[in-house]
N, C-alpha and C. Protein backbone atom coordinates (compact mmCIF):
# COMPACT_ATOMS: atom_id res chain seq x y z
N UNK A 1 12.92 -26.34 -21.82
CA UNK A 1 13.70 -25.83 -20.71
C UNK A 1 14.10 -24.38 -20.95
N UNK A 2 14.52 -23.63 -21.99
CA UNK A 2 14.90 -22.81 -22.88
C UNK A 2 13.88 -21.82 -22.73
N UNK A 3 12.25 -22.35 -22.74
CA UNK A 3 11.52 -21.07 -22.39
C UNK A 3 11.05 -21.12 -21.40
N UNK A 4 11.18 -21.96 -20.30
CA UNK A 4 10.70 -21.37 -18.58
C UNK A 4 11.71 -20.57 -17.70
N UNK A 5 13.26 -21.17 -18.60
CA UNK A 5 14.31 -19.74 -17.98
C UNK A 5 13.81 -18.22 -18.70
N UNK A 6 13.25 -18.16 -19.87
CA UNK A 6 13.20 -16.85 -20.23
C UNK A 6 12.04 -16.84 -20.13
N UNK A 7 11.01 -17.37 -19.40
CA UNK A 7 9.68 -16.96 -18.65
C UNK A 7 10.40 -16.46 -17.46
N UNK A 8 10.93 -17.03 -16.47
CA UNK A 8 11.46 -16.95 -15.32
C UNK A 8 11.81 -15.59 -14.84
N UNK A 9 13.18 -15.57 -15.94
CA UNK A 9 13.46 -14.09 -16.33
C UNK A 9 12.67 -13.23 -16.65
N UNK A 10 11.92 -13.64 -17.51
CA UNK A 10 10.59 -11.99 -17.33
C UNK A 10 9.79 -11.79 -16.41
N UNK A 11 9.40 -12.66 -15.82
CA UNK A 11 8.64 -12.58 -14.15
C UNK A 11 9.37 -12.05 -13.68
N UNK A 12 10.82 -12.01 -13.58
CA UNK A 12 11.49 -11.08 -12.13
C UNK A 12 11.50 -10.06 -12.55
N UNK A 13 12.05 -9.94 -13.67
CA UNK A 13 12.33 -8.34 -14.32
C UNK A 13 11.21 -7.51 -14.14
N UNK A 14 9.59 -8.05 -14.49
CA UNK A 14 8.70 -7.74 -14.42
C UNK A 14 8.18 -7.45 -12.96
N UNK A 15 8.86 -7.88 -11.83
CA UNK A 15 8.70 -8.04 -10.61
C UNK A 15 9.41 -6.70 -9.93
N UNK A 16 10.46 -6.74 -10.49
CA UNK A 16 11.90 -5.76 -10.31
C UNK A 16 10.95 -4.07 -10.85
N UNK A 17 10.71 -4.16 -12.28
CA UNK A 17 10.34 -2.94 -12.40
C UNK A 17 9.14 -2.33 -11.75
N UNK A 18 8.17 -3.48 -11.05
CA UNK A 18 7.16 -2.91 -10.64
C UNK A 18 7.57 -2.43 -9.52
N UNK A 19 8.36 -2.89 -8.99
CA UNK A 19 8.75 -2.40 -7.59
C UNK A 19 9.45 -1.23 -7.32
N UNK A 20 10.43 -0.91 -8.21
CA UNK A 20 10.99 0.38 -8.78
C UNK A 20 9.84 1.40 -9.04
N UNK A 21 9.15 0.91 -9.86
CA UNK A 21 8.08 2.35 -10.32
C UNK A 21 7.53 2.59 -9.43
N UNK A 22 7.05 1.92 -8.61
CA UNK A 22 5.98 2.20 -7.56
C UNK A 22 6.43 3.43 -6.32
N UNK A 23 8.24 2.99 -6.17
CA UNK A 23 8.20 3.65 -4.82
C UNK A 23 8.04 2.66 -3.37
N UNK A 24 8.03 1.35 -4.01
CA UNK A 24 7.33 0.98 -2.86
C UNK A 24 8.80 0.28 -1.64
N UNK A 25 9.10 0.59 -0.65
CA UNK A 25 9.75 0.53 0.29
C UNK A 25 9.65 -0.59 0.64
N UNK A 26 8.65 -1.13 1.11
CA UNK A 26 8.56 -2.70 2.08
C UNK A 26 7.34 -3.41 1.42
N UNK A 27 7.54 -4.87 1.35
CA UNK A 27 6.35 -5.45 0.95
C UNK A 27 6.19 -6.18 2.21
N UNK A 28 4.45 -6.40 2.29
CA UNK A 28 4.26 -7.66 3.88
C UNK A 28 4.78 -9.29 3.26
N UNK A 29 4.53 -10.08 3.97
CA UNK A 29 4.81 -11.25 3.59
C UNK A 29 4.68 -11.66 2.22
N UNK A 30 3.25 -11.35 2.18
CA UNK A 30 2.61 -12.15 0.92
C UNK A 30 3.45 -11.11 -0.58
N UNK A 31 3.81 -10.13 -0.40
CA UNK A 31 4.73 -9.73 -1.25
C UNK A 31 3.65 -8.67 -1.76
N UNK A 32 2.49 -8.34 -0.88
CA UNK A 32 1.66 -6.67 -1.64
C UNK A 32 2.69 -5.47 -1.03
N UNK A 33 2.36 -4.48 -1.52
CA UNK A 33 2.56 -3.27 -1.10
C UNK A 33 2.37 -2.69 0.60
N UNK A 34 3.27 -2.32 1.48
CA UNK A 34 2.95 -1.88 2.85
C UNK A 34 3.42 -0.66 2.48
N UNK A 35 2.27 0.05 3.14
CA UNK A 35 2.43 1.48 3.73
C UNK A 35 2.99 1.64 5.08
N UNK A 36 3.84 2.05 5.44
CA UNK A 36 4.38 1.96 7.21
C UNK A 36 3.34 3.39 7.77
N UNK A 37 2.63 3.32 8.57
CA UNK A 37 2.56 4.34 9.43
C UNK A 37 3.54 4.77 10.91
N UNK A 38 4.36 6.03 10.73
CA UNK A 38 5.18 6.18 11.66
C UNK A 38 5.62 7.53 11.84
N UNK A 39 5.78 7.88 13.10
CA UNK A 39 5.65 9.28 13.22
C UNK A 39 4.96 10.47 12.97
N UNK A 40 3.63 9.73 12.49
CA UNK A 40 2.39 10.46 12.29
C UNK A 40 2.58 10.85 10.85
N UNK A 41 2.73 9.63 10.38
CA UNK A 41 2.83 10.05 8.98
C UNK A 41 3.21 8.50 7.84
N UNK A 42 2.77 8.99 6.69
CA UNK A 42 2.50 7.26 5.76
C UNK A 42 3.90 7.36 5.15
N UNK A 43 4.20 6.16 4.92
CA UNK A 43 5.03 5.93 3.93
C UNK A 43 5.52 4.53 3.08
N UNK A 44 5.71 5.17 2.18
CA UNK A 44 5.34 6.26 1.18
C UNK A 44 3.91 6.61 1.53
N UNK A 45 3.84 8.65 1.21
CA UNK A 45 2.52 9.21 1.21
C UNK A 45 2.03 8.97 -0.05
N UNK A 46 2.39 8.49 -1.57
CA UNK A 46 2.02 8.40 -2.41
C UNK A 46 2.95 6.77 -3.10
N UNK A 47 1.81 6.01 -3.93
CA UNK A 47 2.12 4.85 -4.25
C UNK A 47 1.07 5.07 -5.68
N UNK A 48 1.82 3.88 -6.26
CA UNK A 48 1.14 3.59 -7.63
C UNK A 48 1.03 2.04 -7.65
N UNK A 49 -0.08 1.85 -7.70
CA UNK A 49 0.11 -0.03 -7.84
C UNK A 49 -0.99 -0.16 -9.18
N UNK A 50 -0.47 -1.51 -10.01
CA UNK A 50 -1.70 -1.81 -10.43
C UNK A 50 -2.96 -2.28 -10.05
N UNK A 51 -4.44 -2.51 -11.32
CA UNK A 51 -5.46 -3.36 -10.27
C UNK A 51 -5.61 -4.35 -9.87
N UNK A 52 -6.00 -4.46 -8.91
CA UNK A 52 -5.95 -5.74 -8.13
C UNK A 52 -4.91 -5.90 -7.12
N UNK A 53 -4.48 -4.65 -7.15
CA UNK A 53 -3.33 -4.91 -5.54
C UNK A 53 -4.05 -4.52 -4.57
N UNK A 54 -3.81 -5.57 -3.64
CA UNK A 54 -4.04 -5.27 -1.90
C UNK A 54 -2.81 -4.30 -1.55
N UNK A 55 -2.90 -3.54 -0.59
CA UNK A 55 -2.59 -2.68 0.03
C UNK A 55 -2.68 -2.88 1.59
N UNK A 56 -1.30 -3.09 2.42
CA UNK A 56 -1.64 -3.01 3.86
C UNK A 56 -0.67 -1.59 4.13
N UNK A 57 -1.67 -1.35 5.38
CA UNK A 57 -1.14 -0.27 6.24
C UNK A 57 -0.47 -0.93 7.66
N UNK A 58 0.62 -0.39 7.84
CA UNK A 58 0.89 -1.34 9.60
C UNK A 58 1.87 -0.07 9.81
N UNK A 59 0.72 -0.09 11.24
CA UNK A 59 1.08 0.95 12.18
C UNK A 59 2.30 0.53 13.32
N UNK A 60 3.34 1.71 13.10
CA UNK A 60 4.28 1.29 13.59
C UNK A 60 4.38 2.46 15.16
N UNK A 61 3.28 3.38 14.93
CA UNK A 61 3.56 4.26 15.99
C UNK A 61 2.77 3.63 17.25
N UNK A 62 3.40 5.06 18.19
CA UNK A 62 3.21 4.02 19.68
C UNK A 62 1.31 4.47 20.33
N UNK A 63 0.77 4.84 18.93
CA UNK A 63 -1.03 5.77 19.14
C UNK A 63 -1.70 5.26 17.96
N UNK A 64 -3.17 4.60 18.60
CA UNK A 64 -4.00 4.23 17.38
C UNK A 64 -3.90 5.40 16.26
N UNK A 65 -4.20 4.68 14.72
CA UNK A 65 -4.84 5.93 13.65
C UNK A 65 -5.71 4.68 13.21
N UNK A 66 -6.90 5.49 12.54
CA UNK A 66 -7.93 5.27 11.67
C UNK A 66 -7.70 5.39 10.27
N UNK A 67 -7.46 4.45 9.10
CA UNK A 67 -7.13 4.56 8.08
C UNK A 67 -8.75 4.86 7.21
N UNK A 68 -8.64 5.70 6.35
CA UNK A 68 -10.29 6.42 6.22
C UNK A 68 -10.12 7.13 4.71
N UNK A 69 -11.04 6.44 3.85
CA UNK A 69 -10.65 7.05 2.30
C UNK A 69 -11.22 8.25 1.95
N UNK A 70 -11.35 9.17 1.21
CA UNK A 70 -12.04 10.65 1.48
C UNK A 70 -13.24 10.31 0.91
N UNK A 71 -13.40 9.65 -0.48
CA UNK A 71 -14.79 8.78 -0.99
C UNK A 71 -15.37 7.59 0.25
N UNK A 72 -15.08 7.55 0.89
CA UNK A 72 -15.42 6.62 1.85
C UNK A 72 -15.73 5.34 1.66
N UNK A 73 -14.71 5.37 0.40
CA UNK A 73 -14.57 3.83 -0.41
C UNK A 73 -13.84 2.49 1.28
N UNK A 74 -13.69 3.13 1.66
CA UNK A 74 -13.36 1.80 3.14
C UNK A 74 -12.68 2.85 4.19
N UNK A 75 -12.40 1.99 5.21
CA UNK A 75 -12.44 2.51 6.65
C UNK A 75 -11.89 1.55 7.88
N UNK A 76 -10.46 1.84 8.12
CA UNK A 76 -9.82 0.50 9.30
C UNK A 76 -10.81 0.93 10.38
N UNK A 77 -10.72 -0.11 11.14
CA UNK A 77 -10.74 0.19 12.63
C UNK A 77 -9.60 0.61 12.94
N UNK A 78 -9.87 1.13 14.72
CA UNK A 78 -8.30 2.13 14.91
C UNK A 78 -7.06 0.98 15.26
N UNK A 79 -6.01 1.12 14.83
CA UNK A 79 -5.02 0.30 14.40
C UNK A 79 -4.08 0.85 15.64
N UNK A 80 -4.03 0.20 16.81
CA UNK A 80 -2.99 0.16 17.57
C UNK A 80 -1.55 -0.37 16.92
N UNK A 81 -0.52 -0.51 17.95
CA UNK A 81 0.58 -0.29 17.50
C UNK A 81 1.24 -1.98 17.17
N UNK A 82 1.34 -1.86 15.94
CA UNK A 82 1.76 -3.17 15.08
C UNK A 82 0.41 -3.54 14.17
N UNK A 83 -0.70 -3.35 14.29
CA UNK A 83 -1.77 -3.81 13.40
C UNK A 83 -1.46 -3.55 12.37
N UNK A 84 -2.56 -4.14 11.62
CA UNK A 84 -2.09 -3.82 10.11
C UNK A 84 -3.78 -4.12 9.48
N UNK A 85 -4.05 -3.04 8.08
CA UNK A 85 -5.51 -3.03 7.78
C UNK A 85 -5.29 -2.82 6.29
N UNK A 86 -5.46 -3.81 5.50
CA UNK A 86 -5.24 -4.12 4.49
C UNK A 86 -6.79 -3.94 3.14
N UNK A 87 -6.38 -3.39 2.00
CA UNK A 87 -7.70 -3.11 1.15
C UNK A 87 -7.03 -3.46 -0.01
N UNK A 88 -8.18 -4.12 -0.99
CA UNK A 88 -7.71 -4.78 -2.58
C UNK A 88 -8.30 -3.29 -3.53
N UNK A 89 -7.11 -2.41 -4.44
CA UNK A 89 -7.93 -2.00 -4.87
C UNK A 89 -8.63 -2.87 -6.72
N UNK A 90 -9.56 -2.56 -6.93
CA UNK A 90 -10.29 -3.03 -7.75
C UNK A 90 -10.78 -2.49 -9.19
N UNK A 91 -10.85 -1.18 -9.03
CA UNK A 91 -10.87 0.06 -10.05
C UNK A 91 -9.53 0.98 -10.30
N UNK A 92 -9.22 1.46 -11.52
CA UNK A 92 -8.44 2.32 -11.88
C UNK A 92 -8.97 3.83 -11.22
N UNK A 93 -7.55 4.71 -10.50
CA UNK A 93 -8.22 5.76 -10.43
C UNK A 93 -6.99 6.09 -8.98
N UNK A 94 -7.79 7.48 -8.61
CA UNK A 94 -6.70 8.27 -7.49
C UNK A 94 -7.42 8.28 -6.25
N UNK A 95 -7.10 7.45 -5.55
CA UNK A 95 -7.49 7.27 -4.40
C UNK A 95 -6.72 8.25 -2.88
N UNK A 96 -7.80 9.11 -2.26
CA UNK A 96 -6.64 9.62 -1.24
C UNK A 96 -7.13 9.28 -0.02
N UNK A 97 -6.73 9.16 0.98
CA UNK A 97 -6.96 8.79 2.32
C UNK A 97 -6.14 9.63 3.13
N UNK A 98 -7.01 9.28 4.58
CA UNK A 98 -6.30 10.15 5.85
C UNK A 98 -6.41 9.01 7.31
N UNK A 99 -5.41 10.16 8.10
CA UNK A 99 -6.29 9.21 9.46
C UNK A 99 -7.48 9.89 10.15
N UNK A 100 -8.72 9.31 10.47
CA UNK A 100 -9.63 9.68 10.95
C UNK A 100 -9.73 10.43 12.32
N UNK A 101 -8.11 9.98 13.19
CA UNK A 101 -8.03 10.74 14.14
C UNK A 101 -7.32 11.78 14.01
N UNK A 102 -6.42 11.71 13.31
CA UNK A 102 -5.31 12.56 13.11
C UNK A 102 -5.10 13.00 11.20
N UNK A 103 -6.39 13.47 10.82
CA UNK A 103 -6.59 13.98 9.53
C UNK A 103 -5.84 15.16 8.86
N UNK A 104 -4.56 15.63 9.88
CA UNK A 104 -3.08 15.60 8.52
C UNK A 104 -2.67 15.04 8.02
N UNK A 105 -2.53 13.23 8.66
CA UNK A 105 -1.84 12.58 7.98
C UNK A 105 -2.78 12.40 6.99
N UNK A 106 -2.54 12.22 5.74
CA UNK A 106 -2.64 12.16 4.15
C UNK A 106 -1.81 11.06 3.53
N UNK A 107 -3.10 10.72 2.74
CA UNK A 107 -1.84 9.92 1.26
C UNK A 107 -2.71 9.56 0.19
N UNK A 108 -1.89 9.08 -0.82
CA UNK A 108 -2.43 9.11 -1.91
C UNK A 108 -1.99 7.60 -2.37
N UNK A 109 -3.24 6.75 -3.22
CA UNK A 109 -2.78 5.55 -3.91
C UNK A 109 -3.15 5.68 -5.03
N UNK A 110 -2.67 5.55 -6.13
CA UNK A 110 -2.99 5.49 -7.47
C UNK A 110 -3.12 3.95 -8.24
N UNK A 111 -4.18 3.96 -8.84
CA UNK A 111 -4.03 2.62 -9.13
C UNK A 111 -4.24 2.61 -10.77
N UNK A 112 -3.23 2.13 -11.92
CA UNK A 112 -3.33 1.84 -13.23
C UNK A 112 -4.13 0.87 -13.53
C-alpha cells in the first residue's frame, strides 16, 4: 500500500512539472497539449513537449486557418471555427509551423 501512494505521488508531481515546463495553458480532454488559435495568433507560440505527444490545435477564431509545418512534416485542413487538428510528434527536434492562409501566424514546438 506504502508504494502505490509514493508511485501515485510521483505520477502527479511528474504530471505537475511537465505541465509547468512546458508553458502549456490548456490541455483537450484526453489531457495532450492544446494550442488555442485566436486572434490570429497561437497560443502558446512556442511549446516543449516530450516524444510521443499529440498536439491539438482548436481554432477559436471566427475565420478558417490552415495549420502547415515549414518541413511539410503535416498539414490540417482549413479549420473553421471550433475545429480542432491534432499531430503525434514522434522524433526529437524543433518543429515550426504557420497558417497556410495567414503565414504570420507562426509557432514553434519543440520536442525532447
Amino acid at each position: 500500500m506504502k508504494k502505490m501512494k509514493v508511485f501515485l505521488l510521483s505520477a502527479a508531481i511528474l504530471v505537475v512539472a511537465v505541465v509547468l515546463t512546458t508553458g502549456v495553458k490548456s490541455m483537450n480532454a484526453a489531457g495532450a497539449p492544446e494550442i488555442k488559435i485566436d486572434n490570429f495568433s497561437f497560443g502558446p507560440a512556442s511549446i516543449t513537449v516530450p516524444v510521443g505527444t499529440p498536439i491539438t490545435w482548436a481554432n477559436h477564431d471566427d475565420v478558417p486557418h490552415v495549420i502547415a509545418s515549414v518541413d511539410n512534416l503535416f498539414k490540417s485542413k482549413p479549420l473553421d471555427t471550433d475545429d480542432r487538428f491534432s499531430f503525434t510528434f514522434t522524433k526529437p527536434g524543433t518543429y515550426e509551423y504557420f497558417c497556410a492562409i495567414h503565414p504570420r501566424m507562426t509557432g514553434t514546438v519543440v520536442v525532447q
